[in-house]
Protein backbone atom coordinates (compact mmCIF):
# COMPACT_ATOMS: atom_id res chain seq x y z
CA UNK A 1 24.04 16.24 32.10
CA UNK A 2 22.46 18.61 29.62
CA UNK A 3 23.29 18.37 26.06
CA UNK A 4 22.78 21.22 24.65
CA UNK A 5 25.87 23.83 24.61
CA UNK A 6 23.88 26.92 25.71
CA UNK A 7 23.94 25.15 29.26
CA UNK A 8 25.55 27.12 32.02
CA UNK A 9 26.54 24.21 33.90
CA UNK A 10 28.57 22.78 31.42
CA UNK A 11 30.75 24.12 28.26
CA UNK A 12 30.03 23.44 24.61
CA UNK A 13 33.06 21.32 24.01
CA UNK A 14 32.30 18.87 26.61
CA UNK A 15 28.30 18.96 25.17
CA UNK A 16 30.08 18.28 22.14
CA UNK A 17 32.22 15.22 23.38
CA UNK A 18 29.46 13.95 24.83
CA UNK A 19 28.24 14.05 21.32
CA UNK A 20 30.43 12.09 19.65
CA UNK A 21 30.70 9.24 22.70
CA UNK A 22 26.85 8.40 21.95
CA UNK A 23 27.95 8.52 18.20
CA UNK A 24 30.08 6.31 18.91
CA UNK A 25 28.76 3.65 21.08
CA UNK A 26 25.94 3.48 18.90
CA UNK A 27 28.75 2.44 15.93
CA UNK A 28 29.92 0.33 18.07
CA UNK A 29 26.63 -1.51 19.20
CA UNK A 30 25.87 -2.06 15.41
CA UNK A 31 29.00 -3.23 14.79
CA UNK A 32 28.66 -5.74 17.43
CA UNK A 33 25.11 -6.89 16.47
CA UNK A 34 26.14 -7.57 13.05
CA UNK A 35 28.83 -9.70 13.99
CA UNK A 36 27.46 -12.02 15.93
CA UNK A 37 24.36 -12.32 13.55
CA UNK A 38 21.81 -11.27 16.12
CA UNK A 39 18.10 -11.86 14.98
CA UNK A 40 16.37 -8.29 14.45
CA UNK A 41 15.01 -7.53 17.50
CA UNK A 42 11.70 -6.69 15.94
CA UNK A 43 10.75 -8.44 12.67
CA UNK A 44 8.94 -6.59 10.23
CA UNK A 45 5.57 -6.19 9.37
CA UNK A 46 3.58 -9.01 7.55
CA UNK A 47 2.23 -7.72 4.40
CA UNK A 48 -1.17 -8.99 3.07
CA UNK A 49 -2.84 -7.55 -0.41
CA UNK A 50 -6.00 -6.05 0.30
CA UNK A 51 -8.56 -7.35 -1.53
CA UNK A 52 -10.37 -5.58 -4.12
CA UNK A 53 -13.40 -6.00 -6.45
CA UNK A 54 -13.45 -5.05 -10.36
CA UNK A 55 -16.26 -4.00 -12.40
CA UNK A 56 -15.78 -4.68 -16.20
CA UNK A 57 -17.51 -2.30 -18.52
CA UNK A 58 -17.83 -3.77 -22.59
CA UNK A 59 -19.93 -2.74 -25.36
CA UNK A 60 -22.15 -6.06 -25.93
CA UNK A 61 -20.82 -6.65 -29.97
CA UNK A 62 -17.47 -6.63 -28.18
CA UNK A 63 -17.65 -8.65 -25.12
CA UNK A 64 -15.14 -8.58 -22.41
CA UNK A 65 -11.85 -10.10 -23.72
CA UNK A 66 -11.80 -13.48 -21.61
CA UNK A 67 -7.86 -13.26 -20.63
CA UNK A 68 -8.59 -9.99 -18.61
CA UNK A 69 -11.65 -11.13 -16.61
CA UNK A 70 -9.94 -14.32 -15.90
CA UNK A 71 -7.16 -12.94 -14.45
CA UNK A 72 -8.99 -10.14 -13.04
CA UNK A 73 -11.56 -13.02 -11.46
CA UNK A 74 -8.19 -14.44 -10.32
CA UNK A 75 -6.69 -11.52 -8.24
CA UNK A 76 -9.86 -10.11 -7.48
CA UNK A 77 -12.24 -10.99 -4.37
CA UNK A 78 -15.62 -9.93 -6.97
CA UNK A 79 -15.81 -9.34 -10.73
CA UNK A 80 -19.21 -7.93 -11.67
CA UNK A 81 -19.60 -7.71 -15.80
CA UNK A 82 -21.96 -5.37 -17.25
CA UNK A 83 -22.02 -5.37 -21.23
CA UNK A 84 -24.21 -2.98 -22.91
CA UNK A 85 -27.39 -4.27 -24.96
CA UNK A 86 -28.22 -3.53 -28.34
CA UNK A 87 -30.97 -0.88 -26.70
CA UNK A 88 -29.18 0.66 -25.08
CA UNK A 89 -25.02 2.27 -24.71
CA UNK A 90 -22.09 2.48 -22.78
CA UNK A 91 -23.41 5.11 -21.00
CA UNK A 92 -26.44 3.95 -20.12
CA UNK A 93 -24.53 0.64 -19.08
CA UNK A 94 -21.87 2.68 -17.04
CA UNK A 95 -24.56 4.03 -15.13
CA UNK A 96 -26.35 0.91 -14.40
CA UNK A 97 -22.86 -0.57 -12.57
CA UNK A 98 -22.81 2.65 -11.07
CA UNK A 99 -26.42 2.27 -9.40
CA UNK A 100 -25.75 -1.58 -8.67
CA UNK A 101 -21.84 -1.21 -7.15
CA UNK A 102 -22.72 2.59 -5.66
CA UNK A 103 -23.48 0.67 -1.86
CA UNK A 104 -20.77 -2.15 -2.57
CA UNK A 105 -17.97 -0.57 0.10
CA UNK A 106 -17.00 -4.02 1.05
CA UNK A 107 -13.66 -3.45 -0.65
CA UNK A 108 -11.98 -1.11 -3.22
CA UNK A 109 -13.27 -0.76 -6.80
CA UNK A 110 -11.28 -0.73 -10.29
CA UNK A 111 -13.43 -0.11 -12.95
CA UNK A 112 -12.63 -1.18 -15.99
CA UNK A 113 -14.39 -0.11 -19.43
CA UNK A 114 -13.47 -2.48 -22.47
């Protein structure tokens, strides 16, 4: 039967009742899988955290604050650390991790400057 009420086989109240029976028996399904406690008929999807690397970016005088790489190193699957020398600056440094982590697309990259 076609459900759509411009049909010329059939009138728009009875597309309309036809309506509201699937309305209904779909109430009434969920109704009755609730009460009995029915597993879910599909479970759900089984998260996992993707894996990530961090690259920690400190001037040298002030190195890396040990709390954050050790929880970084913790939740991380890398931790590269790249402190700047007394020669040369952040910048300089920034662009070294750059050159060195530019190729590293084993996994996502948070940079972090300190």
């Amino acid at each position: 039967m076609a459900t759509t009420a411009k049909s010329s086989a059939i009138t728009s109240d009875i597309a309309w009742l036809k309506l509201e029976a699937l309305v209904e028996g779909a109430a009434l399904a969920t109704k009755m899988l609730l009460e009995v406690s029915a597993p879910v008929p599909m479970p759900g999807p089984k998260l996992n955290p993707t894996p990530f690397r961090a690259a920690v970016i400190c001037d040298a005088a002030s190195a890396a604050p040990s709390e954050l790489v050790a929880e970084l190193q913790r939740r991380t699957s890398s931790t590269d650390l790249f402190g700047a020398s007394a020669g040369k600056g952040v910048e300089a440094t920034a662009v070294e991790a750059f050159e060195k982590l530019r190729w590293a697309v084993d996994f996502p990259l948070a940079v972090v400057a300190v």
